[in-house]
C-alpha atoms as a PDB file:
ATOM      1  CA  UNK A   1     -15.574  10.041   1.730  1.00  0.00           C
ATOM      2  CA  UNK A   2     -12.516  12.539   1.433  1.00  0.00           C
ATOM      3  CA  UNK A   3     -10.973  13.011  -1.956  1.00  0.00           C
ATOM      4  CA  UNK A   4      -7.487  12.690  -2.163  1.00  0.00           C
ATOM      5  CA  UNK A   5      -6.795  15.503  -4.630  1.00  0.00           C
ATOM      6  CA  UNK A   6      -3.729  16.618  -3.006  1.00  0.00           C
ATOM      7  CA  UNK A   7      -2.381  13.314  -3.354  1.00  0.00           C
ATOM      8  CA  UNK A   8      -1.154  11.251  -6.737  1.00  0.00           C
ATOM      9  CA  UNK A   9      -2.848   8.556  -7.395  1.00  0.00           C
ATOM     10  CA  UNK A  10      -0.187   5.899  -8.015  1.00  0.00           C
ATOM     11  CA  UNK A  11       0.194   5.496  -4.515  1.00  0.00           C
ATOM     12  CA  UNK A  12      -3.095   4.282  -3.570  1.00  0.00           C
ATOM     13  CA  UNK A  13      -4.234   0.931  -3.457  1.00  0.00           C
ATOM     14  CA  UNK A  14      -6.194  -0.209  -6.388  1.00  0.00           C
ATOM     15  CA  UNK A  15      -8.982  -2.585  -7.135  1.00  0.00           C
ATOM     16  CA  UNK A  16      -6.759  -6.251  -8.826  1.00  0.00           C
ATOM     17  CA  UNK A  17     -10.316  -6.739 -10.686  1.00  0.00           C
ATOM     18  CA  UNK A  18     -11.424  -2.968 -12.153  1.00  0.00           C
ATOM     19  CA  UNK A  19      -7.981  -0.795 -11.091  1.00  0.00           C
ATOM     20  CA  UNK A  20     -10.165   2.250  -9.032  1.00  0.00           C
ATOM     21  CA  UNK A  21      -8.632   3.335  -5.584  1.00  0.00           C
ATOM     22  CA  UNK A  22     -12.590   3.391  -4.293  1.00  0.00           C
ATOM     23  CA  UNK A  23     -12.052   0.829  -1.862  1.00  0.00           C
ATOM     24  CA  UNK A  24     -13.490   0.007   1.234  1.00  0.00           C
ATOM     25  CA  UNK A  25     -11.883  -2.163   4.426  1.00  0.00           C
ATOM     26  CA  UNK A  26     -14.404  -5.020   5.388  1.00  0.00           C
ATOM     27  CA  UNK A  27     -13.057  -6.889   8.271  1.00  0.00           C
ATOM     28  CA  UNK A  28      -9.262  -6.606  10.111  1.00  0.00           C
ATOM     29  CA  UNK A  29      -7.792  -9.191  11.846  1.00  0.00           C
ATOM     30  CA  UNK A  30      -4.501  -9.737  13.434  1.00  0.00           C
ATOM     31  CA  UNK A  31      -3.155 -12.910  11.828  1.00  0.00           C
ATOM     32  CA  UNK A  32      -0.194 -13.244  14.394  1.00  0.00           C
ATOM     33  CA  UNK A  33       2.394 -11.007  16.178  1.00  0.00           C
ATOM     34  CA  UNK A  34       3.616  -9.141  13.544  1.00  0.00           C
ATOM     35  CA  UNK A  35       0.717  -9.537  10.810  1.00  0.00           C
ATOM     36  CA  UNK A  36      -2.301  -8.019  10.203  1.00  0.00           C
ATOM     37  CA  UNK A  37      -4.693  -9.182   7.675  1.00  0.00           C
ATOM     38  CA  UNK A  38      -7.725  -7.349   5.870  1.00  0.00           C
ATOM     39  CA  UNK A  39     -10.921  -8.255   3.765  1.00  0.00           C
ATOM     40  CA  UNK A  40     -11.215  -5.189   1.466  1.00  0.00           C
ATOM     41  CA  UNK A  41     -13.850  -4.124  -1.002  1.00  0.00           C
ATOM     42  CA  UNK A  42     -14.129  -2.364  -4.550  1.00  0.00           C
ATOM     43  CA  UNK A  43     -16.792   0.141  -4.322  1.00  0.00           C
ATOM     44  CA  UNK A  44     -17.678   0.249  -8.170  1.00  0.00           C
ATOM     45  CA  UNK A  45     -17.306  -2.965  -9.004  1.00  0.00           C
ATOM     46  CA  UNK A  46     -17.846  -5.141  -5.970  1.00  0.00           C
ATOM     47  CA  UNK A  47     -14.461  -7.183  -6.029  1.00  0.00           C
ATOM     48  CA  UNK A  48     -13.667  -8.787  -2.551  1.00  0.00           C
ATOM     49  CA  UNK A  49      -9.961  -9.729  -2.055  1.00  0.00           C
ATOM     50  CA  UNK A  50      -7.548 -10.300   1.174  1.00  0.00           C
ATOM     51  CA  UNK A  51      -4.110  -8.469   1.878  1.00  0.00           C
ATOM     52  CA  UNK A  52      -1.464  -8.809   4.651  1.00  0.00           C
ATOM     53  CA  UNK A  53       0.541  -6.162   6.361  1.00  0.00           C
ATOM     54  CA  UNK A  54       3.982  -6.979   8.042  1.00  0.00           C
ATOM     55  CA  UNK A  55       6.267  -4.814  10.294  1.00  0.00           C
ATOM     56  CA  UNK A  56       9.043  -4.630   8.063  1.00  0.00           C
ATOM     57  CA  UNK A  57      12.410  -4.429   9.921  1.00  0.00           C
ATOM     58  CA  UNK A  58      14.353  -1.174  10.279  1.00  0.00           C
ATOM     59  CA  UNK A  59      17.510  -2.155   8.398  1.00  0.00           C
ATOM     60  CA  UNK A  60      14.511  -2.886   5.371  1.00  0.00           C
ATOM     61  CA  UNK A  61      13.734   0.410   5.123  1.00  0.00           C
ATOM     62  CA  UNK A  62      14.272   4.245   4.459  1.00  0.00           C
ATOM     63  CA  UNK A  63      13.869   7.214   2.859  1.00  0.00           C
ATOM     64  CA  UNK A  64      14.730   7.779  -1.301  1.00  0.00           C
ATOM     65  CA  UNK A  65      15.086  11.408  -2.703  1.00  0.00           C
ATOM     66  CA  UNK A  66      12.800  11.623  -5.272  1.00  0.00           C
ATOM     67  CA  UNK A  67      12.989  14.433  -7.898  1.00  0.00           C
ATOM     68  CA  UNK A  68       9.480  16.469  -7.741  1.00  0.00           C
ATOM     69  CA  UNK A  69       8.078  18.360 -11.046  1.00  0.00           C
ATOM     70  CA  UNK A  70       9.472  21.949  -9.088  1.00  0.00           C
ATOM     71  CA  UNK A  71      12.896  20.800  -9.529  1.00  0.00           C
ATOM     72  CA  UNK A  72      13.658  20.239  -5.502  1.00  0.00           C
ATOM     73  CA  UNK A  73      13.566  16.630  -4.071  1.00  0.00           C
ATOM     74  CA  UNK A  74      11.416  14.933  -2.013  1.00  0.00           C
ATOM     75  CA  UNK A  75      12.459  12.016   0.653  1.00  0.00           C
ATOM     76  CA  UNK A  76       9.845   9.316   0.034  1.00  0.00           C
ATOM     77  CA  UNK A  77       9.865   6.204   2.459  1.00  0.00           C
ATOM     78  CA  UNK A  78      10.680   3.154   0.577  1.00  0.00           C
ATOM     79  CA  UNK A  79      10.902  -0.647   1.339  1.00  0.00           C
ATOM     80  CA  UNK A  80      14.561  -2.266   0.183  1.00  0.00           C
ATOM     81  CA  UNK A  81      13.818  -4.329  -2.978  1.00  0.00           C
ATOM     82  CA  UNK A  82      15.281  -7.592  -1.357  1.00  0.00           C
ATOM     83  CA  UNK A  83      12.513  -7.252   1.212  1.00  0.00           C
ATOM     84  CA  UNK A  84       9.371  -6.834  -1.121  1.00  0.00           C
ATOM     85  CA  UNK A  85      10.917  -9.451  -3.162  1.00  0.00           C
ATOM     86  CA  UNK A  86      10.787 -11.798  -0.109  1.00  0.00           C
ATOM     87  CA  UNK A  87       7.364 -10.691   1.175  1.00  0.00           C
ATOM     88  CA  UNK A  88       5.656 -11.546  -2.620  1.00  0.00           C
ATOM     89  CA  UNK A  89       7.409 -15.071  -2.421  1.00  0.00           C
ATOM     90  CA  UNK A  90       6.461 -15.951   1.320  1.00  0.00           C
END
């Protein structure tokens, strides 16, 4: 497995049971037209759980300047609020 060294760490996707990013994808499956959904794994502790991704509009989305510890900025893509909001409730 790579390491992701070059990478922070609060962007990857952690275990809900133990919090580690060691985790695995078990099975993929496309749910419908614009879904995909995944069985993942936790590598240290074992935890199985599901997740969905969804193509996410282009109006829903962009690009944030984000300050970086150098002092210059960085663009970071970013999902509009409104849209995560409605993607936790559905």
């Amino acid at each position: 497995m790579g390491t992701f060294s070059r990478h922070s760490t609060r962007f990857l996707m952690k275990c809900p049971n133990c919090g580690k990013s060691w985790i695995i994808v078990l099975e993929s499956r496309h749910t419908n037209e614009v879904a995909v959904s995944r069985r993942r794994q936790c590598k240290l502790c074992d935890h199985v759980w599901g997740t969905a991704e969804v193509i996410v509009p282009d109006e829903e989305w962009g690009y944030a300047e984000k300050p970086r510890s150098n002092g210059h900025l960085k663009s970071e893509f970013c999902v509009k609020s409104g849209m995560l909001e409605r993607l936790v409730s559905a």
